[in-house]
C-alpha atoms as a PDB file:
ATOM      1  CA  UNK A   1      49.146  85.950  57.845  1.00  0.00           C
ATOM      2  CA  UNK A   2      47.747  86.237  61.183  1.00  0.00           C
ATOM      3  CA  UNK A   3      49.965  86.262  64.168  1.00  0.00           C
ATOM      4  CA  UNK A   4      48.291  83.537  66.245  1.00  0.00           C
ATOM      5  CA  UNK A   5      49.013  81.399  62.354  1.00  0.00           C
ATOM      6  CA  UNK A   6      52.882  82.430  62.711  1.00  0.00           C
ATOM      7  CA  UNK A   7      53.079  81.914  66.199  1.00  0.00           C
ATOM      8  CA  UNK A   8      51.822  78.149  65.763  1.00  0.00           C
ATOM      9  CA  UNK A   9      54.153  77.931  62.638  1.00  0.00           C
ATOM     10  CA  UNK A  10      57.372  79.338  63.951  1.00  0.00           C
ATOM     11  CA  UNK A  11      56.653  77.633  67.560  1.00  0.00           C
ATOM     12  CA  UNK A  12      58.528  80.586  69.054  1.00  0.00           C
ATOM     13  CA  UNK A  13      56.623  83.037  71.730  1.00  0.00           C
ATOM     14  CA  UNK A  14      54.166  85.648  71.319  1.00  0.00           C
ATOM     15  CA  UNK A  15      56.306  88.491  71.433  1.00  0.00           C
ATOM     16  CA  UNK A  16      58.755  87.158  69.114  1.00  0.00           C
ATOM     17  CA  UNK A  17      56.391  86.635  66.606  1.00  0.00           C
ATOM     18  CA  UNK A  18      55.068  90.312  67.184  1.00  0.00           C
ATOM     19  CA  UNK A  19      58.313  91.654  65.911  1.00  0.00           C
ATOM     20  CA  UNK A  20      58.659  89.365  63.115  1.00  0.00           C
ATOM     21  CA  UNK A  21      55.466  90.453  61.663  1.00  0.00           C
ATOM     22  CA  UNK A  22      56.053  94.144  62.253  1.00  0.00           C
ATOM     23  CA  UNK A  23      59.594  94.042  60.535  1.00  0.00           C
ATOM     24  CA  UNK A  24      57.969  92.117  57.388  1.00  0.00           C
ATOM     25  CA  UNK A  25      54.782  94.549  57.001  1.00  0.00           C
ATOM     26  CA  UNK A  26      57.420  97.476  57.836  1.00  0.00           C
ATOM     27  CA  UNK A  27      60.037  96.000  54.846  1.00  0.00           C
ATOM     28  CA  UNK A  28      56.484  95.352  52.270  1.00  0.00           C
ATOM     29  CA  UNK A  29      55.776  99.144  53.133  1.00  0.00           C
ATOM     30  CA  UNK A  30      59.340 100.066  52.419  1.00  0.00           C
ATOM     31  CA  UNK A  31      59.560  98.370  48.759  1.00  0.00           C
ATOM     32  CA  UNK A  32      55.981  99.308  47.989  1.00  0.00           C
ATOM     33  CA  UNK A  33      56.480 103.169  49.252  1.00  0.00           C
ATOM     34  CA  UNK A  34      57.366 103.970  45.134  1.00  0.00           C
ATOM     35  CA  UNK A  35      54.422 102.578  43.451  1.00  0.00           C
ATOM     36  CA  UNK A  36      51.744 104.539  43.983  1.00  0.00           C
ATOM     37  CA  UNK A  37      48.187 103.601  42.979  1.00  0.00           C
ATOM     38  CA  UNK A  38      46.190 105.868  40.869  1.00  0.00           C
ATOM     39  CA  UNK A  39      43.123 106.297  38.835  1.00  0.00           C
ATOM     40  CA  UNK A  40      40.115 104.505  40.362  1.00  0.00           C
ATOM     41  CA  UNK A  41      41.403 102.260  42.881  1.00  0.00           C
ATOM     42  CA  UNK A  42      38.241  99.903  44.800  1.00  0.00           C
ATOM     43  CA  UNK A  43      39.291  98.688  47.610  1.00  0.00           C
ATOM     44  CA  UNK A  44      37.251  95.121  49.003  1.00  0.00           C
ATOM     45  CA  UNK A  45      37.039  95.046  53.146  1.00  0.00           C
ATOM     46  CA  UNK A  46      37.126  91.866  53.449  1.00  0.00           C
END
């Protein structure tokens, strides 16, 4: 989600929502840390 999206969901201030989306994409990268892709992984830029 886009911070600009959570910042007009939450209706709290920029900075607030700053650290709200930086402790949920740190916590994701904490669960996901033990499963490790492998094999031929393609990966879409978009």
């Amino acid at each position: 989600m886009a911070a600009l999206e959570l910042l007009r969901y939450l209706e709290v201030n920029d900075e607030a929502v700053w650290r709200i989306k930086h402790r949920v994409m740190q916590a994701m990268a904490t669960r996901e840390a033990p499963r490790q892709l492998s094999g031929f992984v393609q990966v879409d830029d978009a």
